[in-house]
N, C-alpha and C. Protein backbone atom coordinates (compact mmCIF):
# COMPACT_ATOMS: atom_id res chain seq x y z
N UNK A 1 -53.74 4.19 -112.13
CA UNK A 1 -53.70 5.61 -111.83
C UNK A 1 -55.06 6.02 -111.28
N UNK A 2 -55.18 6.77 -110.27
CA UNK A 2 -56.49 7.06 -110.01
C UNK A 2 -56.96 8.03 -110.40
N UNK A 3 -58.29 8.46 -110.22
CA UNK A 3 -58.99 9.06 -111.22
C UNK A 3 -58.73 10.02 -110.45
N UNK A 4 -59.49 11.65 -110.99
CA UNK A 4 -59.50 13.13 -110.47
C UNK A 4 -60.27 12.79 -109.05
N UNK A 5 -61.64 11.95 -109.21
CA UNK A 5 -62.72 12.19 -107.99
C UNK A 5 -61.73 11.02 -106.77
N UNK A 6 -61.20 10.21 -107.41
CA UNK A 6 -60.25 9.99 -105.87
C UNK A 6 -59.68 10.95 -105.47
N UNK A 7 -58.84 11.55 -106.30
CA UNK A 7 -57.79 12.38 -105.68
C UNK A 7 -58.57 13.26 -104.78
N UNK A 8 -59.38 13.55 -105.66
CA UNK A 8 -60.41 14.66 -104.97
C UNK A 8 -60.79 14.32 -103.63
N UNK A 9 -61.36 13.29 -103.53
CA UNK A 9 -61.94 12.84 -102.23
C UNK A 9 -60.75 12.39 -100.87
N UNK A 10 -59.63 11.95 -102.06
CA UNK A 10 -58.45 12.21 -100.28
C UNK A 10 -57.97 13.54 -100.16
N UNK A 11 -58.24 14.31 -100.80
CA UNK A 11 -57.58 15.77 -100.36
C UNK A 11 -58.81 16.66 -99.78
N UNK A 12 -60.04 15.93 -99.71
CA UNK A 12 -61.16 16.35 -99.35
C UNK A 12 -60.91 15.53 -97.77
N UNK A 13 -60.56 14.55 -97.73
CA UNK A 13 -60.72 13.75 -96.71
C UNK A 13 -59.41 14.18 -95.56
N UNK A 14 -58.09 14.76 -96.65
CA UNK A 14 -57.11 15.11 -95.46
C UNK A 14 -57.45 16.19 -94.77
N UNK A 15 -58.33 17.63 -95.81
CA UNK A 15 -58.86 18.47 -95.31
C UNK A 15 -59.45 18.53 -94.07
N UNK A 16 -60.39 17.37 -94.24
CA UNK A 16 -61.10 17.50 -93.13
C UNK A 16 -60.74 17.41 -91.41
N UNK A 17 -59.60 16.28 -91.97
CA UNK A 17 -59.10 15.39 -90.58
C UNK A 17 -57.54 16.47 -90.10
N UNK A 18 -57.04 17.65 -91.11
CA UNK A 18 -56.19 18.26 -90.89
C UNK A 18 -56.84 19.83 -91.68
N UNK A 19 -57.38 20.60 -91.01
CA UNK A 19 -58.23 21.46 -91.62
C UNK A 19 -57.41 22.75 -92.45
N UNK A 20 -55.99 22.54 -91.02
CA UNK A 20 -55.63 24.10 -91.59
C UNK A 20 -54.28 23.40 -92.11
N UNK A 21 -54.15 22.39 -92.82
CA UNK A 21 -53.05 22.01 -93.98
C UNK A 21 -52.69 22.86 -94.84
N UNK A 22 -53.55 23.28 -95.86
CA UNK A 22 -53.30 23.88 -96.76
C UNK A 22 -52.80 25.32 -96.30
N UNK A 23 -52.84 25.69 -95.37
CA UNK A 23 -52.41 27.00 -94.93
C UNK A 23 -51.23 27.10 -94.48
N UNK A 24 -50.53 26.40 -94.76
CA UNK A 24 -49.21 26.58 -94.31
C UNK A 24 -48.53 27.70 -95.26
N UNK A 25 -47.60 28.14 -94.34
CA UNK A 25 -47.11 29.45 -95.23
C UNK A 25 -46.21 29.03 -96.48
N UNK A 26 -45.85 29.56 -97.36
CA UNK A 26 -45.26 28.94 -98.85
C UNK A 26 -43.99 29.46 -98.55
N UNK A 27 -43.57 30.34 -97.53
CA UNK A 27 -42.37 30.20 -97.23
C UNK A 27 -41.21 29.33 -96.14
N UNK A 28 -42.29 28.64 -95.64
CA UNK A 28 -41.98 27.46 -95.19
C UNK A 28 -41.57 26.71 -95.68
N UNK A 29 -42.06 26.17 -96.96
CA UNK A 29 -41.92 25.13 -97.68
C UNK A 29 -40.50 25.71 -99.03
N UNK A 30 -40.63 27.06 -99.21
CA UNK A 30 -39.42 27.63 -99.32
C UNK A 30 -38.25 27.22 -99.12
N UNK A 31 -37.78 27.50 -97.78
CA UNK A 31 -37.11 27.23 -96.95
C UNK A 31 -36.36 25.77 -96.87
N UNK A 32 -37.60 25.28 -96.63
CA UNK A 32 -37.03 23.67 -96.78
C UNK A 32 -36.55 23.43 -98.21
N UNK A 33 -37.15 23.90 -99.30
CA UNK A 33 -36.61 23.36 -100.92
C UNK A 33 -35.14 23.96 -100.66
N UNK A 34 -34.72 25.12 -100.32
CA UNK A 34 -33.66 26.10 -100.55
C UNK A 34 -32.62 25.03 -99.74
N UNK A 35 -33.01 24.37 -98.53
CA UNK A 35 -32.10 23.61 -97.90
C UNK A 35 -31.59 22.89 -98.67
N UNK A 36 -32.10 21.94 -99.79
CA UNK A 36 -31.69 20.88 -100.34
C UNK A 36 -31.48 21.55 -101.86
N UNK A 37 -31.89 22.41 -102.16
CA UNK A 37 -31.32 22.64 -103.88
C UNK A 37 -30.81 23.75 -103.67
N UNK A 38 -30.48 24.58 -103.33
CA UNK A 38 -29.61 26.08 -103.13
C UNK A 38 -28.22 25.94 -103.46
N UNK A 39 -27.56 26.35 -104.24
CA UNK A 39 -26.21 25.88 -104.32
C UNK A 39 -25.45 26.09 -103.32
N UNK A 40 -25.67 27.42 -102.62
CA UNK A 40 -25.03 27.51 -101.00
C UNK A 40 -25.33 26.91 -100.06
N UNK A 41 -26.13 26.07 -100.29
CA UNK A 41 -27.46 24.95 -99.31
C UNK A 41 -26.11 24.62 -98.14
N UNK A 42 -26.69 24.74 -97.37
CA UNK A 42 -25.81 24.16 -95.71
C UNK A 42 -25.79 23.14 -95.78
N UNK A 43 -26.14 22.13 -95.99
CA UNK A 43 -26.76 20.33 -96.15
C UNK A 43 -25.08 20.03 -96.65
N UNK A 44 -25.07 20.41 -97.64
CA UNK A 44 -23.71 19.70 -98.51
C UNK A 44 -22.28 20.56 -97.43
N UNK A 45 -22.79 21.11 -96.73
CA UNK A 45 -21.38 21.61 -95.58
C UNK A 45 -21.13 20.12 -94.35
N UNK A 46 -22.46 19.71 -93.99
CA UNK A 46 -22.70 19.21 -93.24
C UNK A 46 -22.70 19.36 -92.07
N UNK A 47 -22.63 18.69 -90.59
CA UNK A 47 -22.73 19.22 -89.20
C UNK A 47 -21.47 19.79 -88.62
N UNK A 48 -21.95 21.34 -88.25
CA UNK A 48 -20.22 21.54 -88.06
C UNK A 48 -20.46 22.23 -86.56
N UNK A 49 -21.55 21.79 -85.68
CA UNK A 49 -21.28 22.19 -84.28
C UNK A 49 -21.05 21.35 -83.04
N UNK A 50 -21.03 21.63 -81.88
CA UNK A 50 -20.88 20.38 -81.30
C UNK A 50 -22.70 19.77 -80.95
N UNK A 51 -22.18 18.26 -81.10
CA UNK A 51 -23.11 17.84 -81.62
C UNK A 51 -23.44 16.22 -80.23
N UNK A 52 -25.08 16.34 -79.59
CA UNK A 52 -25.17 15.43 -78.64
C UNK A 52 -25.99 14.49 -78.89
N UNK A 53 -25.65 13.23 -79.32
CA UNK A 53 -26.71 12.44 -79.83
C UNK A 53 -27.13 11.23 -78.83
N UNK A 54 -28.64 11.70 -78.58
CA UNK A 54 -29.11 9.79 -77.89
C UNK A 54 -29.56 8.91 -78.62
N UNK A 55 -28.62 8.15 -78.34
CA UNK A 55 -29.28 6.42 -78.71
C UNK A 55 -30.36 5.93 -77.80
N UNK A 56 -30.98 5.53 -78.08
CA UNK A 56 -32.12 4.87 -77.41
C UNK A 56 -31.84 3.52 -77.99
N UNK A 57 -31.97 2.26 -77.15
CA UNK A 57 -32.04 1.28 -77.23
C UNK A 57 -33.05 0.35 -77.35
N UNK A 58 -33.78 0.84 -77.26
CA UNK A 58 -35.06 0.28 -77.51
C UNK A 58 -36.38 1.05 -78.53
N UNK A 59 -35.45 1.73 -79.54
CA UNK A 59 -36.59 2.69 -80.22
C UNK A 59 -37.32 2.05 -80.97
N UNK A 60 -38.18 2.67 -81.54
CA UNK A 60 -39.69 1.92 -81.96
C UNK A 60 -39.08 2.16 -83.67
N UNK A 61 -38.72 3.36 -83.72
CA UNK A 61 -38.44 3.69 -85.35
C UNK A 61 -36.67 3.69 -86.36
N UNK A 62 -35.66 3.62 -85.12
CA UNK A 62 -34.73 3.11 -85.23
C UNK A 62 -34.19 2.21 -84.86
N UNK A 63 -33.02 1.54 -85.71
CA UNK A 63 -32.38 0.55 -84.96
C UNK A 63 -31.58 0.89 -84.18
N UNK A 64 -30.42 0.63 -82.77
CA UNK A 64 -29.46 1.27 -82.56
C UNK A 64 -28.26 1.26 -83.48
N UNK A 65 -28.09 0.91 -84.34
CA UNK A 65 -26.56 0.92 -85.48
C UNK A 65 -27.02 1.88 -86.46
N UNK A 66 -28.61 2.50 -86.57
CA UNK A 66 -28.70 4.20 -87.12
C UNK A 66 -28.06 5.29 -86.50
N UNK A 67 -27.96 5.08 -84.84
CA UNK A 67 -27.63 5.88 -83.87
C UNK A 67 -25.88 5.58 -84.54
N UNK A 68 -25.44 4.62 -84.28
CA UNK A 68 -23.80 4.43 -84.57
C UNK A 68 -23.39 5.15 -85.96
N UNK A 69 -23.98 4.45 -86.51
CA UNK A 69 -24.02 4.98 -88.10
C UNK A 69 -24.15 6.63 -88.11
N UNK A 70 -25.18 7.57 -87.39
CA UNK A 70 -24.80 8.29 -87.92
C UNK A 70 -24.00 9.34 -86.88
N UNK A 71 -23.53 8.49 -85.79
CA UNK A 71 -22.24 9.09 -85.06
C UNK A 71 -21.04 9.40 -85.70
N UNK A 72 -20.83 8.58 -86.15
CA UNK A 72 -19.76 7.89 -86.71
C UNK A 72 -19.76 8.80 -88.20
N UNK A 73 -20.42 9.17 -88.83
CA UNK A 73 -20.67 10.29 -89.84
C UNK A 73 -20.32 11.49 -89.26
N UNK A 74 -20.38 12.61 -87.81
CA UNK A 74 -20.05 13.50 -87.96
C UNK A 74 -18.45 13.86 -87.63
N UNK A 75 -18.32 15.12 -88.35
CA UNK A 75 -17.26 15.27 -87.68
C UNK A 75 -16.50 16.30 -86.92
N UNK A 76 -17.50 17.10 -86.41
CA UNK A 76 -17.99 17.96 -85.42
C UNK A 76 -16.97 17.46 -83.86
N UNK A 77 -17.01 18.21 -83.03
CA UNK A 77 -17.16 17.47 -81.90
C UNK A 77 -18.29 16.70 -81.40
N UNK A 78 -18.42 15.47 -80.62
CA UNK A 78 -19.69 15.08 -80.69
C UNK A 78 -19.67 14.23 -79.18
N UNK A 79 -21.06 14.00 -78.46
CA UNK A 79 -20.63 13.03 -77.93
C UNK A 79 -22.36 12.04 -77.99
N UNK A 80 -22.21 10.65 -77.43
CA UNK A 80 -23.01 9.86 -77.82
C UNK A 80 -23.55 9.24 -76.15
N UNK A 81 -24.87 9.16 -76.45
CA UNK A 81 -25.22 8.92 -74.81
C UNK A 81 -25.98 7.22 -74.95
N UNK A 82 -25.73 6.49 -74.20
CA UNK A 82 -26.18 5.95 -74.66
C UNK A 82 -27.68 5.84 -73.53
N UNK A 83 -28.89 5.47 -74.08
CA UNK A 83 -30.28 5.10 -73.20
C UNK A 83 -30.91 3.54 -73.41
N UNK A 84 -30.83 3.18 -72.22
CA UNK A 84 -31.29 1.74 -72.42
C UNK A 84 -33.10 1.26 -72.63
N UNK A 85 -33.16 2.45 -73.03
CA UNK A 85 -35.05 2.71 -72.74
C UNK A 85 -35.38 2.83 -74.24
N UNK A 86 -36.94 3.02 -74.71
CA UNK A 86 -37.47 3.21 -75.62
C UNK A 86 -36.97 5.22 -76.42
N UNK A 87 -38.01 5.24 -77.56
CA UNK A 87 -37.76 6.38 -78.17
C UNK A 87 -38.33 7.11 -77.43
N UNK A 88 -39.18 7.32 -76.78
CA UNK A 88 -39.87 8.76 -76.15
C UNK A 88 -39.77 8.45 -74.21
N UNK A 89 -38.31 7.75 -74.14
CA UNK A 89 -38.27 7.98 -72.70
C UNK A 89 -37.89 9.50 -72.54
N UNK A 90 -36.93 10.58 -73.22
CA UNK A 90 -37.21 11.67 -72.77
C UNK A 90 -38.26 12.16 -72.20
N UNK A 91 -39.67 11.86 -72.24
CA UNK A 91 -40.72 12.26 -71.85
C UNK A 91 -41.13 11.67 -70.46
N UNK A 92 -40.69 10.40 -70.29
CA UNK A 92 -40.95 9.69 -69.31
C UNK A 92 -39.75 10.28 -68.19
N UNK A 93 -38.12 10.53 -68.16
CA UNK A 93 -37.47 10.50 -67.57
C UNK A 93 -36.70 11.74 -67.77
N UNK A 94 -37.47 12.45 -68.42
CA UNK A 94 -36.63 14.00 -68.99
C UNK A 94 -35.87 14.74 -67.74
N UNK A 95 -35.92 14.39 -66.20
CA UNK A 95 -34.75 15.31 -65.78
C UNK A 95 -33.13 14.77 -66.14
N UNK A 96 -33.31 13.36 -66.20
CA UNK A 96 -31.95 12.98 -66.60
C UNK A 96 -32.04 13.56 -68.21
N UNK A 97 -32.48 13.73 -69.17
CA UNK A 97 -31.91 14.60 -70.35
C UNK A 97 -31.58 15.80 -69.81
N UNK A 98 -32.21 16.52 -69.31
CA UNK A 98 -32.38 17.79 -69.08
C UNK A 98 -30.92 18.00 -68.34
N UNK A 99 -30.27 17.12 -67.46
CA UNK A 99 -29.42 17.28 -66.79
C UNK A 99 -27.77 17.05 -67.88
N UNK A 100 -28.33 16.02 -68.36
CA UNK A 100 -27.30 15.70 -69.62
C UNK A 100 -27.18 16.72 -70.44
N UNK A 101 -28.80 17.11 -71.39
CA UNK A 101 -28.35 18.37 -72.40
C UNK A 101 -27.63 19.75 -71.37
N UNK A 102 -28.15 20.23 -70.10
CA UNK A 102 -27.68 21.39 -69.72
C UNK A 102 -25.95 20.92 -69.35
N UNK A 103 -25.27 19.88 -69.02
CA UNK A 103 -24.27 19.83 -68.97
C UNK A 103 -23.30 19.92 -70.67
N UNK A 104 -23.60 19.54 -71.08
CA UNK A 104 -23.57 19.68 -73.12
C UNK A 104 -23.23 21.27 -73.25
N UNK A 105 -24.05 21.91 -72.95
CA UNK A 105 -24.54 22.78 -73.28
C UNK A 105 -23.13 23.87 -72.85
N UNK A 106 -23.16 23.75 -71.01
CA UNK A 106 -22.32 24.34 -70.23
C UNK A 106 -20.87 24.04 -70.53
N UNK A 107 -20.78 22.78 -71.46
CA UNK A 107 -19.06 22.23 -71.83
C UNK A 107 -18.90 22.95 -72.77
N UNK A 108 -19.85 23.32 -74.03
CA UNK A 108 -19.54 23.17 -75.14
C UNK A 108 -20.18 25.23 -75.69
N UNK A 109 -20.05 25.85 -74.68
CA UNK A 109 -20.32 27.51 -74.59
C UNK A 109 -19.29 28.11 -76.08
């Protein structure tokens, strides 16, 4: 278990390297608790709009059978795109999203 002056010194140390951390508003963090323990919490309704998911095929932080997996979980309307590129090709090739989400968008009014 570590002692107080560690703790101390990484919350001294996140301070530094993230200054305005602690300032986050407490109703932020609100918000998020209420999502998951609220008895009316939306979470336990689950996804109920239409819903556009990219797979990326080459992502750095998923596998593609997370993408399947959690297609295959909603039950929304949905549709699934598939990208043969990494996780942050949106950034690299964003008019083809851009063209994909605004067609999504225009089907599903």
């Amino acid at each position: 278990m570590p002692s107080i002056f560690q703790v101390q010194e990484k919350v001294m140390g996140t301070k530094k390297i993230f200054p305005d951390i602690w300032g986050t508003s407490s109703k932020v963090l609100q918000a998020m608790l209420e999502y998951f323990v609220a008895s009316d919490r939306a979470i336990k309704y689950g996804v109920n709009v239409p819903t556009l998911v990219f797979k990326t095929m080459h992502d750095r932080f998923f596998k593609p059978q997370y993408f399947d997996d959690y297609y295959a979980s909603l039950t929304c309307k949905k549709k699934l795109v598939q990208i043969d590129d990494t996780h942050n090709s949106y950034y690299f090739d964003s008019i083809t999203f851009c063209n994909t989400v605004y067609q999504w968008f225009k089907d599903n009014q």
